[in-house]
PDB file of N, CA and C in Angstrom:
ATOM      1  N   UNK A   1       5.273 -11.973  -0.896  1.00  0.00           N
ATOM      2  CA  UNK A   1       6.383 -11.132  -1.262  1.00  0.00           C
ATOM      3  C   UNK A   1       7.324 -11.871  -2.218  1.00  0.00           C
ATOM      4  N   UNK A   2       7.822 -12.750  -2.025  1.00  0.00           N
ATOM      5  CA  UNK A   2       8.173 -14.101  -2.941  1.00  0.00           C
ATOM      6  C   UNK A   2       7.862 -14.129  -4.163  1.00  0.00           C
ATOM      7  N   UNK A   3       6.766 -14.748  -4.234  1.00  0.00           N
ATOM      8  CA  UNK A   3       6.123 -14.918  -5.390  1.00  0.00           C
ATOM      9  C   UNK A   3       5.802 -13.208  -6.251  1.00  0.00           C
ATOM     10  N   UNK A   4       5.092 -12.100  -5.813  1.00  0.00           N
ATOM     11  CA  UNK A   4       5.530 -11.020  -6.980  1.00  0.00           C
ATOM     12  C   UNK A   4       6.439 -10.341  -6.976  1.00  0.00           C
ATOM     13  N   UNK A   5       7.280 -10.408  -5.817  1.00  0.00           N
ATOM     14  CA  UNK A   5       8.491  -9.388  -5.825  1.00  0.00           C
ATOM     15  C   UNK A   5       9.734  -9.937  -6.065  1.00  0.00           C
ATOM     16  N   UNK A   6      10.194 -11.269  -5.634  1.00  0.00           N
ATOM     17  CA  UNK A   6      11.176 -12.289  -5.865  1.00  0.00           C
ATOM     18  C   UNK A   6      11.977 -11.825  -4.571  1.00  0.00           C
ATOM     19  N   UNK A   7      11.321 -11.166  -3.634  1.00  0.00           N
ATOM     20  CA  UNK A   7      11.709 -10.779  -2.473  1.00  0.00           C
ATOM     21  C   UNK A   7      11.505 -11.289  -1.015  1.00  0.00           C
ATOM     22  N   UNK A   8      12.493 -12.031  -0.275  1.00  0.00           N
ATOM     23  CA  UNK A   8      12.688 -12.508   0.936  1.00  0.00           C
ATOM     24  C   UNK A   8      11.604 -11.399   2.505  1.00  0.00           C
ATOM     25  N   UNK A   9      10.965 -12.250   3.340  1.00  0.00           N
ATOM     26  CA  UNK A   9      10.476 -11.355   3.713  1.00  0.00           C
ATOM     27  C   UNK A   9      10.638 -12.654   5.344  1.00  0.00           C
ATOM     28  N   UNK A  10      11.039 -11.309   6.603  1.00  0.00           N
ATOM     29  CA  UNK A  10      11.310 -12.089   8.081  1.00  0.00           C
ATOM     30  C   UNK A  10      10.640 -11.513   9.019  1.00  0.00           C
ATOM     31  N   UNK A  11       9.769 -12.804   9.258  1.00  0.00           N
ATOM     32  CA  UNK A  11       9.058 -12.409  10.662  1.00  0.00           C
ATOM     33  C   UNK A  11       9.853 -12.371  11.996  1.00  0.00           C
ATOM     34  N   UNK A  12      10.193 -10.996  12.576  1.00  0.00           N
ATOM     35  CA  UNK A  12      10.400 -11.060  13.791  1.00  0.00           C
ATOM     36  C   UNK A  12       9.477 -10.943  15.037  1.00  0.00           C
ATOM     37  N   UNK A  13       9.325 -11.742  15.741  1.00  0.00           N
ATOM     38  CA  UNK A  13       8.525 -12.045  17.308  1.00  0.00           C
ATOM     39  C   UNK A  13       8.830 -10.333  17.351  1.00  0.00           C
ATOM     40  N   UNK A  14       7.940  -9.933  18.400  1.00  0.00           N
ATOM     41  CA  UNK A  14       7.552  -8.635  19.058  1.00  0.00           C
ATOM     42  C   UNK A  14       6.278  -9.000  20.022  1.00  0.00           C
ATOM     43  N   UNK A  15       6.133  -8.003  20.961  1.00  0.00           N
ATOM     44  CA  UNK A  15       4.662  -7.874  22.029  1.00  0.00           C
ATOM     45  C   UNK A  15       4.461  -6.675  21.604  1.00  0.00           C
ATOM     46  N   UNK A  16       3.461  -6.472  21.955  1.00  0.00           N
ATOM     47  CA  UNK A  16       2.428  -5.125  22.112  1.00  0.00           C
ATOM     48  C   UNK A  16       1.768  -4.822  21.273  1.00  0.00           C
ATOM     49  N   UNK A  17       1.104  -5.831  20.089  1.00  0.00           N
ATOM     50  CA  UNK A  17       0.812  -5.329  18.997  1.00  0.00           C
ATOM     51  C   UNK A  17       1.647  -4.677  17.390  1.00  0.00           C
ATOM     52  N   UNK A  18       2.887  -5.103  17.636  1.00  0.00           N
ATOM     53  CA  UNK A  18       3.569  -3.833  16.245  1.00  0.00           C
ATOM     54  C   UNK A  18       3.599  -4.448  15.294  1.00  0.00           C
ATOM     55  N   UNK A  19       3.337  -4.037  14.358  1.00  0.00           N
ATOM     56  CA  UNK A  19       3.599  -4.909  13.127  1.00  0.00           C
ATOM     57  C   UNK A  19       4.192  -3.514  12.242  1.00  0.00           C
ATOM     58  N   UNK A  20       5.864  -3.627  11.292  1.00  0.00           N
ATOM     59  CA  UNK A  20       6.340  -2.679  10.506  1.00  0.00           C
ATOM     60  C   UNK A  20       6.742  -3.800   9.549  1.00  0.00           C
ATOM     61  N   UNK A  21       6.790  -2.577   8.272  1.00  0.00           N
ATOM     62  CA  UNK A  21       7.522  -3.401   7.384  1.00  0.00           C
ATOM     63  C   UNK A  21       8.460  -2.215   7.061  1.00  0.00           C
ATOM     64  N   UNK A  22       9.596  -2.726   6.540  1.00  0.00           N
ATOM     65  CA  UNK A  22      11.003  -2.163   6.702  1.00  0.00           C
ATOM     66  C   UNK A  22      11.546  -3.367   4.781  1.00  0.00           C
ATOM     67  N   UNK A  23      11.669  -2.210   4.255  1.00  0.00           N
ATOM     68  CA  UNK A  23      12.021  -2.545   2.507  1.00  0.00           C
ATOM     69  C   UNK A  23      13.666  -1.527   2.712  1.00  0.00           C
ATOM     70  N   UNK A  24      14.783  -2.948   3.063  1.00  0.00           N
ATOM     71  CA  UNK A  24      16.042  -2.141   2.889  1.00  0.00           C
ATOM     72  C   UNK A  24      16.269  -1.731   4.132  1.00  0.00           C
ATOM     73  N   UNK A  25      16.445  -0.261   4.298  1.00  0.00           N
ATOM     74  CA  UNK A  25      16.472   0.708   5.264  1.00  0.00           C
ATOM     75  C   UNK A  25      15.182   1.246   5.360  1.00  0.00           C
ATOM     76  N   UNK A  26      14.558   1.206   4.900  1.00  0.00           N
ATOM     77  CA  UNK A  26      13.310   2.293   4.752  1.00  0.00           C
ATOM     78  C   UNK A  26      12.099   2.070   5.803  1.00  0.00           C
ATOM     79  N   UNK A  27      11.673   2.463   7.003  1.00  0.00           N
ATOM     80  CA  UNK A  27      10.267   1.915   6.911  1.00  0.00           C
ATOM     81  C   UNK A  27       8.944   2.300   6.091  1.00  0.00           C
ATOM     82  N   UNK A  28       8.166   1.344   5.840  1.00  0.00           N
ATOM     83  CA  UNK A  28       7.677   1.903   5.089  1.00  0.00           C
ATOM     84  C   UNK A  28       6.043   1.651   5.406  1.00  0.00           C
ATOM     85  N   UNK A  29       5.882   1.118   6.070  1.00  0.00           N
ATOM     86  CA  UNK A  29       4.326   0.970   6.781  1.00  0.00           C
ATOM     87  C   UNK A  29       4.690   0.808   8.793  1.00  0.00           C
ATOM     88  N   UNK A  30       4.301   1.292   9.180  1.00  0.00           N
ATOM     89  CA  UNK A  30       3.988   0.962  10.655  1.00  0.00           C
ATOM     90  C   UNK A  30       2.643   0.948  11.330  1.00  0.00           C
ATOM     91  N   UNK A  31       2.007  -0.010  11.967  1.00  0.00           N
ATOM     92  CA  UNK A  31       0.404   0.127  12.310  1.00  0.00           C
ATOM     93  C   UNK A  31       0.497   0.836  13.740  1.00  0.00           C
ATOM     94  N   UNK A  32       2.127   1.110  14.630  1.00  0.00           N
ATOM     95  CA  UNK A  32       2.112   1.708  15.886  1.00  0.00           C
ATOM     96  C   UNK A  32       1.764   3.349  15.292  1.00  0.00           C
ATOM     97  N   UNK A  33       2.386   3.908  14.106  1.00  0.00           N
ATOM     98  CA  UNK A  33       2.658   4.936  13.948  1.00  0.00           C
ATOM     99  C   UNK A  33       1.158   5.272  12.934  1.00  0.00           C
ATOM    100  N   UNK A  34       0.747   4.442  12.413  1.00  0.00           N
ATOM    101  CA  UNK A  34      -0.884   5.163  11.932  1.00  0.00           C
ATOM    102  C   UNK A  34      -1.831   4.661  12.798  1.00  0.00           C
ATOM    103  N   UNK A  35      -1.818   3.952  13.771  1.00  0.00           N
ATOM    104  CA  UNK A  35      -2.697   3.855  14.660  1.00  0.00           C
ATOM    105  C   UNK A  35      -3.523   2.654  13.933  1.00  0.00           C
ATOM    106  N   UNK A  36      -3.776   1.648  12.671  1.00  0.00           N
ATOM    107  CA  UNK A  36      -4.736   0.601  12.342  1.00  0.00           C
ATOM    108  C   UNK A  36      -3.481  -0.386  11.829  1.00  0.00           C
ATOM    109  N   UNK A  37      -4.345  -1.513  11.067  1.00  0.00           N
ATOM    110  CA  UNK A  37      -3.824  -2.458  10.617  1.00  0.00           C
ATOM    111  C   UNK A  37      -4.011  -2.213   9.119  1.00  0.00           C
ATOM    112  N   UNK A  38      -3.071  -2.665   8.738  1.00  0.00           N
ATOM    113  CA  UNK A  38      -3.105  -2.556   6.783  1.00  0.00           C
ATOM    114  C   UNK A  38      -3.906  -3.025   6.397  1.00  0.00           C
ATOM    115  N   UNK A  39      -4.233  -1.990   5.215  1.00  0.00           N
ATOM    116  CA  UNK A  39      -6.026  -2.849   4.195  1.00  0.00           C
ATOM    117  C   UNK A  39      -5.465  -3.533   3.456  1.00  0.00           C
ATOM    118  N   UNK A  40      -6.207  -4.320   3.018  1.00  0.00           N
ATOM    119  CA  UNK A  40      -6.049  -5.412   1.640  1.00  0.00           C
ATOM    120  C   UNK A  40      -4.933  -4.630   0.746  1.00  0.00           C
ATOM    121  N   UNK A  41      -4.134  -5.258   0.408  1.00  0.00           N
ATOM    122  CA  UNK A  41      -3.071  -4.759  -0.554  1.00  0.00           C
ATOM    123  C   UNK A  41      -2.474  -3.892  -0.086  1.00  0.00           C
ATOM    124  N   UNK A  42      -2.122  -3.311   0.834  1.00  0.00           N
ATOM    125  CA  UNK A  42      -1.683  -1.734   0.933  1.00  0.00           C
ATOM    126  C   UNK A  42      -0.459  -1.766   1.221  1.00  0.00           C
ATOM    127  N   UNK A  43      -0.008  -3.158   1.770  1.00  0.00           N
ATOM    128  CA  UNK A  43       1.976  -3.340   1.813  1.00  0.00           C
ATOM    129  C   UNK A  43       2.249  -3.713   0.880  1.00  0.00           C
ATOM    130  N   UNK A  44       2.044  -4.104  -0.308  1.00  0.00           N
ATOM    131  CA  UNK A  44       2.047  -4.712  -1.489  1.00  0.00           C
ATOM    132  C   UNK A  44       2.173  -3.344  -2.135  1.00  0.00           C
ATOM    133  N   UNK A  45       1.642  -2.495  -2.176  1.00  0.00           N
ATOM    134  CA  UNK A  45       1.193  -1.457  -3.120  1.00  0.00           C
ATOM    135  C   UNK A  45       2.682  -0.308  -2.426  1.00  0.00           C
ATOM    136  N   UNK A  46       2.859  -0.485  -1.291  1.00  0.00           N
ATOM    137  CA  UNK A  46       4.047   0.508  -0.685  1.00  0.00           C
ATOM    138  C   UNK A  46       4.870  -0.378  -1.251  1.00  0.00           C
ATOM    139  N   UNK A  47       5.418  -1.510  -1.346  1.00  0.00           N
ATOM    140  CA  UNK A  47       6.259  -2.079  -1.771  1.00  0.00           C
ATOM    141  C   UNK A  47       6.610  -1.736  -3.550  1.00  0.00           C
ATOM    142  N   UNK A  48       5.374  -1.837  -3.913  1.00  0.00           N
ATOM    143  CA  UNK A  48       5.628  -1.400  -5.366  1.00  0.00           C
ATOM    144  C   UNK A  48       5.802  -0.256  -5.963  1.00  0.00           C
ATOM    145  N   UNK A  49       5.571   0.478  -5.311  1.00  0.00           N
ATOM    146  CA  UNK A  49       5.798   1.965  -5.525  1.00  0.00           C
ATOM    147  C   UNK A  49       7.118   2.478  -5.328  1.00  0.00           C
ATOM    148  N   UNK A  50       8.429   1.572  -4.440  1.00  0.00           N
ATOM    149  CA  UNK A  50       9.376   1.959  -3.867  1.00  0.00           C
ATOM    150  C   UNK A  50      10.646   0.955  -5.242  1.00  0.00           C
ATOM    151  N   UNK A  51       9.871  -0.237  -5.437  1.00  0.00           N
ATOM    152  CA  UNK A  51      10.871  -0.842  -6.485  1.00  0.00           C
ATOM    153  C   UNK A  51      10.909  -0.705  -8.249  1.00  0.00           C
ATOM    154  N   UNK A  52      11.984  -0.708  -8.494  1.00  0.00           N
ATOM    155  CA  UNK A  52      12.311  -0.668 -10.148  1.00  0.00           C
ATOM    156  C   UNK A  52      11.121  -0.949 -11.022  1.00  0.00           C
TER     157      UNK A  52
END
């Protein structure tokens, strides 16, 4: 995220499996709420679609 976005990115601890990513306010991927884990590129690609 760093390196192509120049954007800070924080792992917070959780149980049960969740993994979200949250750009701002926004969420913008959740693997509780589609039921899998992200493909190759696919937070990268939500990320880019949302910035300037």
């Amino acid at each position: 995220m760093k390196r192509e976005f120049n954007l800070d990115a924080e792992l917070i601890p959780s149980s049960g499996g969740v993994f979200e990513v949250i750009l701002g306010q926004e969420l913008i991927y959740s693997k509780q709420a589609l039921g899998r884990h992200a493909e190759d590129d696919e937070v990268a690609a939500l990320v880019r679609k949302r910035l300037p």
